[in-house]
Protein backbone atom coordinates (compact mmCIF):
# COMPACT_ATOMS: atom_id res chain seq x y z
CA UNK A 1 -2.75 11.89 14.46
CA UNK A 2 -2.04 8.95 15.88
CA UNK A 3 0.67 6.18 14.84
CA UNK A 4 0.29 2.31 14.33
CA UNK A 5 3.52 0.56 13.59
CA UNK A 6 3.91 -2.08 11.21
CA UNK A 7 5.68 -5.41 10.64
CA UNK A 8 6.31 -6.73 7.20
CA UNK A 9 6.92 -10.59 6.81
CA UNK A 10 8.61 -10.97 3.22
CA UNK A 11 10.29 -8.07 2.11
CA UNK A 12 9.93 -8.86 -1.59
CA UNK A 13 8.25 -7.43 -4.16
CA UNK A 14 4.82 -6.86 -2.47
CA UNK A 15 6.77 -6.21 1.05
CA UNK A 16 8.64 -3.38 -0.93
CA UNK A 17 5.03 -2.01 -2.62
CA UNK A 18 3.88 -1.83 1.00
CA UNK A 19 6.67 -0.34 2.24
CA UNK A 20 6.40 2.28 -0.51
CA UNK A 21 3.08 3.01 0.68
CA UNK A 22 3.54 3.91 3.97
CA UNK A 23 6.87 6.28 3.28
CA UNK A 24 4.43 8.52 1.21
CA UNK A 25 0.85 8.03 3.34
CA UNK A 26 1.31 12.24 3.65
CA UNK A 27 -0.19 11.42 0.47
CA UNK A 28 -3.80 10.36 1.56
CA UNK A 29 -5.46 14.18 2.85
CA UNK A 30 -7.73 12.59 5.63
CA UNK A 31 -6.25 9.13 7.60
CA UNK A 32 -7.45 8.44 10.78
CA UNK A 33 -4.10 7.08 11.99
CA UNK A 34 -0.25 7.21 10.66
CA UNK A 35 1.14 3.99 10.04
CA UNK A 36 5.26 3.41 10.21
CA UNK A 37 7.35 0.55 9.01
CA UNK A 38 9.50 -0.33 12.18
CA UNK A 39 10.07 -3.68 11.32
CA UNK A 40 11.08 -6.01 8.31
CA UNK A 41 11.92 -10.03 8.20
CA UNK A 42 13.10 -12.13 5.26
CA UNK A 43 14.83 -15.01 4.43
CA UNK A 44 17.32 -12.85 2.18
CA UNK A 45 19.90 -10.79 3.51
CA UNK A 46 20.06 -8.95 0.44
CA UNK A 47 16.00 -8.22 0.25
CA UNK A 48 16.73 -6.96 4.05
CA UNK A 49 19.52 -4.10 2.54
CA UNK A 50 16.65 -2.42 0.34
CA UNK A 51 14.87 -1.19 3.65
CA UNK A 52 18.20 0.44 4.83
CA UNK A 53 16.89 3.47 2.71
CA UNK A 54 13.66 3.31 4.90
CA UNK A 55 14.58 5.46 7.25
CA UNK A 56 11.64 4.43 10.24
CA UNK A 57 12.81 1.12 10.09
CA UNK A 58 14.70 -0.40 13.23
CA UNK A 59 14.21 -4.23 13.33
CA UNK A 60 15.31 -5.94 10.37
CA UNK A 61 15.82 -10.34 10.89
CA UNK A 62 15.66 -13.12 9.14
CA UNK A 63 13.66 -14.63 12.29
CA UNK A 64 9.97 -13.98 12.10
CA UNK A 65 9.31 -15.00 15.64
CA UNK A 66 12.51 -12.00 16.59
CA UNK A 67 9.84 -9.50 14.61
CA UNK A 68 6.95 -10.60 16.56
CA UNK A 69 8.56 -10.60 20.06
CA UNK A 70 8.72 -6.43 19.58
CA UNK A 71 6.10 -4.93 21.43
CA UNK A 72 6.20 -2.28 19.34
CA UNK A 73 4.45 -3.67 16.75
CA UNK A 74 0.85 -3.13 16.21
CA UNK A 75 -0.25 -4.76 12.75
CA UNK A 76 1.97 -7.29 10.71
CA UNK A 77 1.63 -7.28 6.72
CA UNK A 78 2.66 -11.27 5.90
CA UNK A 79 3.86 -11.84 2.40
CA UNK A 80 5.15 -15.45 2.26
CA UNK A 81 4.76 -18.65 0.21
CA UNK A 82 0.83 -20.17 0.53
CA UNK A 83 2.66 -23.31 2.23
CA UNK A 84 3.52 -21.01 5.05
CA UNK A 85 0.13 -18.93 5.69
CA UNK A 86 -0.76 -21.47 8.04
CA UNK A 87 2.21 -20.98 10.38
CA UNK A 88 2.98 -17.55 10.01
CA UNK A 89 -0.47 -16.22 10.37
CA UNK A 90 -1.56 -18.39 13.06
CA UNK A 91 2.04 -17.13 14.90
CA UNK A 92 1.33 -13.31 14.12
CA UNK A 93 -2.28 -13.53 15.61
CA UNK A 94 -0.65 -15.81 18.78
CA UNK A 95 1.78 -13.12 19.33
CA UNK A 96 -0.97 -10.34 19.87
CA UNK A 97 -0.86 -7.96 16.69
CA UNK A 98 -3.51 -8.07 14.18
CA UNK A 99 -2.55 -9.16 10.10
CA UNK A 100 -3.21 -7.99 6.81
CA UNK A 101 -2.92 -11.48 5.05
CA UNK A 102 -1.53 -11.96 1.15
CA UNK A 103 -4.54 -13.92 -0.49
CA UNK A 104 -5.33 -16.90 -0.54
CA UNK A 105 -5.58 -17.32 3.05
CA UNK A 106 -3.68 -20.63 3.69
CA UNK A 107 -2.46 -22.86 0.83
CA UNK A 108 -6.10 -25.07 0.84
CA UNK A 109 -9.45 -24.57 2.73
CA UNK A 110 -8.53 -26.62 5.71
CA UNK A 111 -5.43 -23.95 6.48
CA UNK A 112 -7.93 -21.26 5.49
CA UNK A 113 -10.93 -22.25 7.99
CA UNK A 114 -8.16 -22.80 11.20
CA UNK A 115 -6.53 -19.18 10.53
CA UNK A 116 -9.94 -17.60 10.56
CA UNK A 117 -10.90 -19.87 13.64
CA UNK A 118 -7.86 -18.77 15.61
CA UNK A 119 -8.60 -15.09 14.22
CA UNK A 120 -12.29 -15.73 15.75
CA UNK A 121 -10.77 -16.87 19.14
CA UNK A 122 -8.15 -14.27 19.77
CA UNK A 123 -10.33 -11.73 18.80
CA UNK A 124 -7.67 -10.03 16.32
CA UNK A 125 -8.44 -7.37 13.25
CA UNK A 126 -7.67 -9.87 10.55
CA UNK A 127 -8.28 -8.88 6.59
CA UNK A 128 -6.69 -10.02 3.18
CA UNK A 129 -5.02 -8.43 0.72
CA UNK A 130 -7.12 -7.75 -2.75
CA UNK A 131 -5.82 -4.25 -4.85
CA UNK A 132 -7.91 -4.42 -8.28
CA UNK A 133 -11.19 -3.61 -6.58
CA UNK A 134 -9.73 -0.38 -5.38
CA UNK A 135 -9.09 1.57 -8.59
CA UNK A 136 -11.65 3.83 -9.40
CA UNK A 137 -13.44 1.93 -12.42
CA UNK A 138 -13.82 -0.81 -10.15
CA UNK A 139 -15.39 1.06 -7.47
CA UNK A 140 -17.74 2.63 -9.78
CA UNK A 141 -18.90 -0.55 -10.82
CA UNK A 142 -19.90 -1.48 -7.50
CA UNK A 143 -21.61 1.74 -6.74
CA UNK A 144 -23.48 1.07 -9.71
CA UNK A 145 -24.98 -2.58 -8.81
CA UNK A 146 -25.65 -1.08 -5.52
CA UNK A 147 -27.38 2.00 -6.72
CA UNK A 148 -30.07 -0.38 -8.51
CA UNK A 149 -29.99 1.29 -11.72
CA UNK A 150 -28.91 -1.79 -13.20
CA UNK A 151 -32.22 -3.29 -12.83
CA UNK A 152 -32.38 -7.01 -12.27
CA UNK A 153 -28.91 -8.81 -12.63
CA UNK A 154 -29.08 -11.28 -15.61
CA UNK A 155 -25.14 -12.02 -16.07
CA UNK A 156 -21.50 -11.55 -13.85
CA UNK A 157 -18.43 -11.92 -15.50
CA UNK A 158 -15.12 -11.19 -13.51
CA UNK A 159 -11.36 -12.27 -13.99
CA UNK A 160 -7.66 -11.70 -13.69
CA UNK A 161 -5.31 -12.38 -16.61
CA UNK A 162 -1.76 -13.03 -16.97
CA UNK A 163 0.49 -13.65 -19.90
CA UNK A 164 3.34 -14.68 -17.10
CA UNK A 165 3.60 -18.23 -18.09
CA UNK A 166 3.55 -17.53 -22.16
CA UNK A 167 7.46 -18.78 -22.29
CA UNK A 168 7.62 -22.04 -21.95
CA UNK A 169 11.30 -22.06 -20.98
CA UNK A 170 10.81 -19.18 -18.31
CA UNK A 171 12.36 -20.96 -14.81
CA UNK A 172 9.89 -22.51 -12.47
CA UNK A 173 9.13 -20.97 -9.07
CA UNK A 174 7.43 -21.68 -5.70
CA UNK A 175 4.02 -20.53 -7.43
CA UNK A 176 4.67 -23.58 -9.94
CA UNK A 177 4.93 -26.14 -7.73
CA UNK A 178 1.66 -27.16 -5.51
CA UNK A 179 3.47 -27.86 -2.68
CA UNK A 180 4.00 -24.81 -2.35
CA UNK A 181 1.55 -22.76 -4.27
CA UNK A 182 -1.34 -25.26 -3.65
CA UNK A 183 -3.43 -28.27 -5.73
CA UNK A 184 -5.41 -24.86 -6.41
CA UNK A 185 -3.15 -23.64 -8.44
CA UNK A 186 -3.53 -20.15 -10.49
CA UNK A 187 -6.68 -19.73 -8.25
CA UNK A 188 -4.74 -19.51 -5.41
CA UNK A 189 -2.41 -16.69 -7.19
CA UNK A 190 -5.87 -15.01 -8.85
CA UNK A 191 -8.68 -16.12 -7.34
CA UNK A 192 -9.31 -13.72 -4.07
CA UNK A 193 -8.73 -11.00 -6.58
CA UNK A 194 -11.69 -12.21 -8.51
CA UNK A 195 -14.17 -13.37 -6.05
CA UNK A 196 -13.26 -10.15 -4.17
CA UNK A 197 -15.93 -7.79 -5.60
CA UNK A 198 -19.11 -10.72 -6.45
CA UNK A 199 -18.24 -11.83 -2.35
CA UNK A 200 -18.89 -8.26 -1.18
CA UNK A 201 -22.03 -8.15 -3.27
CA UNK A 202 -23.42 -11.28 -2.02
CA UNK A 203 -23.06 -12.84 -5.04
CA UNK A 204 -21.56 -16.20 -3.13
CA UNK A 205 -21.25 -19.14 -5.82
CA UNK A 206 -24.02 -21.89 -4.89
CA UNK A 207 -22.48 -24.26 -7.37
CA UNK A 208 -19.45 -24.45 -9.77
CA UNK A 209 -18.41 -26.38 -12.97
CA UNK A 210 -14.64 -25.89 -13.82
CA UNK A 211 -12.25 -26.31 -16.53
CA UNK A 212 -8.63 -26.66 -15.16
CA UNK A 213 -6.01 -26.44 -17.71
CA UNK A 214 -2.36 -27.57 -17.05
CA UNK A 215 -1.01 -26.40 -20.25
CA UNK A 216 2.50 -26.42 -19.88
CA UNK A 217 3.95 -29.67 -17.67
CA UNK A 218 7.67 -29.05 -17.10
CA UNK A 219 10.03 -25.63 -16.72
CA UNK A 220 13.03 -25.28 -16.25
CA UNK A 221 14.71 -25.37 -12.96
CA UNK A 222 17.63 -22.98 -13.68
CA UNK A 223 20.61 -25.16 -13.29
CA UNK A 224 20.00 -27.52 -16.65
CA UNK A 225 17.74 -29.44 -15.74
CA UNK A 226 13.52 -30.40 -16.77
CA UNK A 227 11.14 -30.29 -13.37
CA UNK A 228 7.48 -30.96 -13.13
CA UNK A 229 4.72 -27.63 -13.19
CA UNK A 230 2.26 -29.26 -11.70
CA UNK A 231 -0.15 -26.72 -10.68
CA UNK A 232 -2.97 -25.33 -12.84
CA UNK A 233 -2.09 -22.69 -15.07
CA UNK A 234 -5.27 -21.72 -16.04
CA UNK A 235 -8.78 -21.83 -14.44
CA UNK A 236 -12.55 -20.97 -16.01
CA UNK A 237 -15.68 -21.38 -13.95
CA UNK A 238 -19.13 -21.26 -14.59
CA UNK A 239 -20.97 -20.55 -11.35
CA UNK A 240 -24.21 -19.78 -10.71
CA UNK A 241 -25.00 -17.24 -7.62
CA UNK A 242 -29.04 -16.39 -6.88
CA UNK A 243 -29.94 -13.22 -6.92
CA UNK A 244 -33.85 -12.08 -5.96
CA UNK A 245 -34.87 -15.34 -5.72
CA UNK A 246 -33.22 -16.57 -9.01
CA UNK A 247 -30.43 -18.28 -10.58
CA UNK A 248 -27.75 -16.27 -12.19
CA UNK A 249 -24.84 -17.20 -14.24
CA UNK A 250 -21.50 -16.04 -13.29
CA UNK A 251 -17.95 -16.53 -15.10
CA UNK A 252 -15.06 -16.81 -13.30
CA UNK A 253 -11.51 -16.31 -15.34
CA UNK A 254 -8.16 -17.08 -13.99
CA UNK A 255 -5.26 -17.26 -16.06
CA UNK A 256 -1.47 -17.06 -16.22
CA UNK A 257 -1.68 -18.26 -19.88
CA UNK A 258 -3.73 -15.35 -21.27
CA UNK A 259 -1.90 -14.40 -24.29
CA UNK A 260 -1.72 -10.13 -24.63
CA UNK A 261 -2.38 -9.79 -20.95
CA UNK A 262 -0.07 -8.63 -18.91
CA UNK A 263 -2.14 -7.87 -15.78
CA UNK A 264 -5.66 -7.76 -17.19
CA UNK A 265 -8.20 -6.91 -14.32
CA UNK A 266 -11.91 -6.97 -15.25
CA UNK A 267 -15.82 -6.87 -14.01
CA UNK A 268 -18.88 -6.72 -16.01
CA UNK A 269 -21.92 -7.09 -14.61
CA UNK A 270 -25.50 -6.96 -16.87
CA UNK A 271 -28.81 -6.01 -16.14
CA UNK A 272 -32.61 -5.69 -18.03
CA UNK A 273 -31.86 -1.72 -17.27
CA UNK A 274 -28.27 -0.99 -17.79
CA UNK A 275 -24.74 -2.56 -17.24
CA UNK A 276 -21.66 -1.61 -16.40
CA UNK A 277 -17.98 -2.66 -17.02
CA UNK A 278 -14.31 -1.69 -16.52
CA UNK A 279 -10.94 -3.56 -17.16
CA UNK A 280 -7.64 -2.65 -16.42
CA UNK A 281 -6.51 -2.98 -19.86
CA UNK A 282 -7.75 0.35 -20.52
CA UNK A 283 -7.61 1.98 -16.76
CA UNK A 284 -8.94 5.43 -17.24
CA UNK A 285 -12.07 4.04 -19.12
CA UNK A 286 -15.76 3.21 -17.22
CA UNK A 287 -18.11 1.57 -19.70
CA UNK A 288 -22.09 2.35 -18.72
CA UNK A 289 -24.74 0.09 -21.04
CA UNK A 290 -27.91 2.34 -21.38
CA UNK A 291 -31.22 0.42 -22.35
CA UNK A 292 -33.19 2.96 -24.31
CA UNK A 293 -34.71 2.60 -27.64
CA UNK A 294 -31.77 2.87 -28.97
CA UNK A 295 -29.33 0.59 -27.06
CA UNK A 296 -25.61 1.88 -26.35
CA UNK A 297 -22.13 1.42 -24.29
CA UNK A 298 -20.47 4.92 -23.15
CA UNK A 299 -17.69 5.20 -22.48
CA UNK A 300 -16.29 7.87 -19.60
CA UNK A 301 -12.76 8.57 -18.82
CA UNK A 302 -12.47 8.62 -14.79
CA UNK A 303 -9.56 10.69 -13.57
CA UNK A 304 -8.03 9.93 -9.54
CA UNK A 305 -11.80 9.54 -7.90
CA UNK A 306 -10.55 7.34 -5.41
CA UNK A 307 -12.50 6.46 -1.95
CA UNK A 308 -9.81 8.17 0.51
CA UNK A 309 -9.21 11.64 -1.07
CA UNK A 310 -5.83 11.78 -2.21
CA UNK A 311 -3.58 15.26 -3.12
CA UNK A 312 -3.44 13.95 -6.46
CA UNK A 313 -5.57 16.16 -8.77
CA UNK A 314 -8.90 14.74 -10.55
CA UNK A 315 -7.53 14.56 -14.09
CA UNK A 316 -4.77 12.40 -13.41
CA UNK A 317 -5.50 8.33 -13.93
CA UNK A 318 -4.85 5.76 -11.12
CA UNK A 319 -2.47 2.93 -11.41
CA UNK A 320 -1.31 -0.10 -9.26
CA UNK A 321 0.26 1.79 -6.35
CA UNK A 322 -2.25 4.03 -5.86
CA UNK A 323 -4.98 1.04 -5.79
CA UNK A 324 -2.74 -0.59 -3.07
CA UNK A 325 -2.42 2.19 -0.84
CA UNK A 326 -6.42 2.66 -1.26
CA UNK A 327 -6.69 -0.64 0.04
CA UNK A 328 -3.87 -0.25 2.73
CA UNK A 329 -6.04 3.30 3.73
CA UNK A 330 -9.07 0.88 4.11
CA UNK A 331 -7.23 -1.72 6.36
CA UNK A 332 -6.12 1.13 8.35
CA UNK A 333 -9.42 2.72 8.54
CA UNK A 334 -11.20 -0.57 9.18
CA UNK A 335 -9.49 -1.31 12.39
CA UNK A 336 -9.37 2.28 13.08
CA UNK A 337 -13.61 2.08 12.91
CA UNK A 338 -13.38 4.93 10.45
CA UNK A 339 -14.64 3.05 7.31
CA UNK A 340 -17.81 4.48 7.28
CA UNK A 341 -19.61 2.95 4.05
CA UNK A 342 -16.14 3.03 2.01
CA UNK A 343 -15.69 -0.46 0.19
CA UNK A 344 -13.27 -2.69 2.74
CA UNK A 345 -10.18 -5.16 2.28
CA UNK A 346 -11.30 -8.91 1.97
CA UNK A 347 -12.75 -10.35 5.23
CA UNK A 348 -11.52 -14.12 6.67
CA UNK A 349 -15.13 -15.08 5.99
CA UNK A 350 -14.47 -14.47 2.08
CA UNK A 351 -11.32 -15.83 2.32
CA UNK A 352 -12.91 -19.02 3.63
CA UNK A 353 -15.51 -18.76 0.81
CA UNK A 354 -13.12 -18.07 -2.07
CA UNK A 355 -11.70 -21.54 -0.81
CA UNK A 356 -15.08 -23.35 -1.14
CA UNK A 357 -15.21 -21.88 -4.23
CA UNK A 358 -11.88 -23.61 -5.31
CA UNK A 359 -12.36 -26.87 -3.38
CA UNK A 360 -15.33 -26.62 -5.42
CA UNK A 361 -13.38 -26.37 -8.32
CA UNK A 362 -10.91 -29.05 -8.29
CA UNK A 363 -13.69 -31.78 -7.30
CA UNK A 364 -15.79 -30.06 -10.77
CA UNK A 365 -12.67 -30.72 -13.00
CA UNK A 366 -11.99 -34.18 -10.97
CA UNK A 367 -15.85 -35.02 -12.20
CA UNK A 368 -16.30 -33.43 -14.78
CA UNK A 369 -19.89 -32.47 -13.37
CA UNK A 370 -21.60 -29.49 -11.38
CA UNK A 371 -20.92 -29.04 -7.72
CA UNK A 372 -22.17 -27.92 -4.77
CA UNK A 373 -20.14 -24.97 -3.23
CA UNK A 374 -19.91 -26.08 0.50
């Protein structure tokens, strides 16, 4: 088996579910290749001592451009603020090494369209980072809507939910503030995990109307004092896609003030012949709609059915790592040309549409009126 070796930029929380991945890929019964984490960079000394316990890591700076200078390195995962997508991601695909990208791609469409222009140019392997789709439920759902049985599509609704921002006295952070998180707001936090699934289906928003809600206006800024939020805490849009010919409606949820949810991932899609549904609130649990003469919802419990067969036994239930190192496994396979007709990591060219979709947005709330997705 051969081995690609990895970069991470920002070590943090996602950096560490990465690197938690890759220490157990022995996991995963049939990978084309075998990555290793050689290299780490962040800002934080103290992030930096966590991967001492990593034992295949050698490199680990608080320089970026020191990570990208080693030779060694084949892919780079980039984890950083949305203000610094632009810079970092442009510098990774400069430096020769291909990226798996933390959504949403640059911190507005502009930054979004020149990373996958320079992508485009330099010919690199280029995807972004999306988990939900991944877990099993999810990826029944899909195989349903492709399958047909569904019969013509009459209704999409999709959306991420967070009760995160409940306490109005919890401290701000970079994700609060849009110059760092974005005028987009919670849809750059949520959105590519929404759009993620409908994208891959085709189901590309023609037009958008959007409430924006900025619910709660000031946090606190952990040394006594009152600061502005001024990004959007909570985002619902009614888009409509065309499907055979004909207009569809589609609902779009993201929200960090959802109250109960603590990371509620869902997809239901209906159709004149059946539907389907799944939500992470209840992960085990597929929900098929049957149209008979009676009409009905089943519900089946899915045990670990996951895309790249896993040494984890069939009656066990999937949770977020193992949804993260399916979609890892499909990065890896991707570039690898192994993904045969598995279901893939988030292309640049839905990255760039997810951004319509929220330019989109924000000109809908502005107007208070439909608009045209670009």
């Amino acid at each position: 088996m051969r081995n690609v070796n990895i970069g991470i930029i920002g070590g943090g929380l996602m950096g560490k579910e990465a690197a938690s991945a890759f220490a157990r890929w022995f996991v995963l019964n049939d990978s084309p290749v075998y990555p290793q984490l050689k290299a780490v960079c962040d800002l934080n000394e103290s992030v930096l001592s966590w991967y001492d316990k990593v034992a295949t890591v050698t490199l680990k700076t608080t320089d970026y451009t020191v990570l990208l200078a080693d030779k060694n390195i084949d892919v780079v995962y980039a984890a950083v603020p949305h203000h610094l997508h632009k810079e970092v991601y442009t510098a990774v695909l400069q430096s020769g090494k291909d990226l798996l990208a933390e959504k949403p791609f640059g911190i507005n469409l502009d930054a979004a369209m020149a990373i996958q222009a320079e992508a485009g140019r330099l010919g690199r392997f280029v995807r972004c980072s999306s988990e939900m789709p991944f877990l099993p439920g999810a990826q029944r759902v899909i195989q349903e809507v492709r399958s047909g049985r569904l019969g013509k599509i009459i209704e999409i609704k999709a959306g991420f939910l967070h009760s995160s921002d409940m306490d109005p006295m919890k401290p701000i952070n970079w994700k609060r503030q849009a110059k760092y998180c974005g005028e987009i707001g919670v849809m750059a936090d949520l959105g590519m995990h929404v759009l993620h699934v409908p994208l891959r289906l085709g189901w590309k928003p023609a037009a958008v109307y959007a409430h924006l809600q900025k619910i709660i206006h000031e946090r606190p800024d952990g040394k006594g004092n009152s600061v502005p939020c001024d990004t959007w805490n909570n985002a619902t849009l009614q888009c409509r896609v065309t499907i055979g010919g004909e207009a569809v409606p589609m609902l779009l949820e993201m929200k960090r003030l959802a109250p109960g949810e603590t990371n509620t991932w869902y997809i239901e899609v209906l159709g004149t012949e059946g539907g389907a549904r799944y939500s992470t609130k209840d992960t085990k649990a597929f929900w098929a709609f049957n149209r008979q003469k009676e009409q009905t919802w089943q519900r089946a419990d899915l045990g670990f059915q996951t895309a790249f067969p896993v040494i984890t036994s069939g009656i066990f239930e999937a949770g977020f790592t193992d949804c993260f190192m399916q979609m890892l496994a499909a990065y890896i396979a991707e570039r690898e040309g192994a993904l045969q007709d598995r279901f893939g990591c988030v292309t640049p060219a839905e990255a760039v549409d997810s951004h319509k979709v929220f330019a989109a947005a924000l000109q809908s709330h502005l107007t208070q009126s439909v608009v045209e997705v670009l």
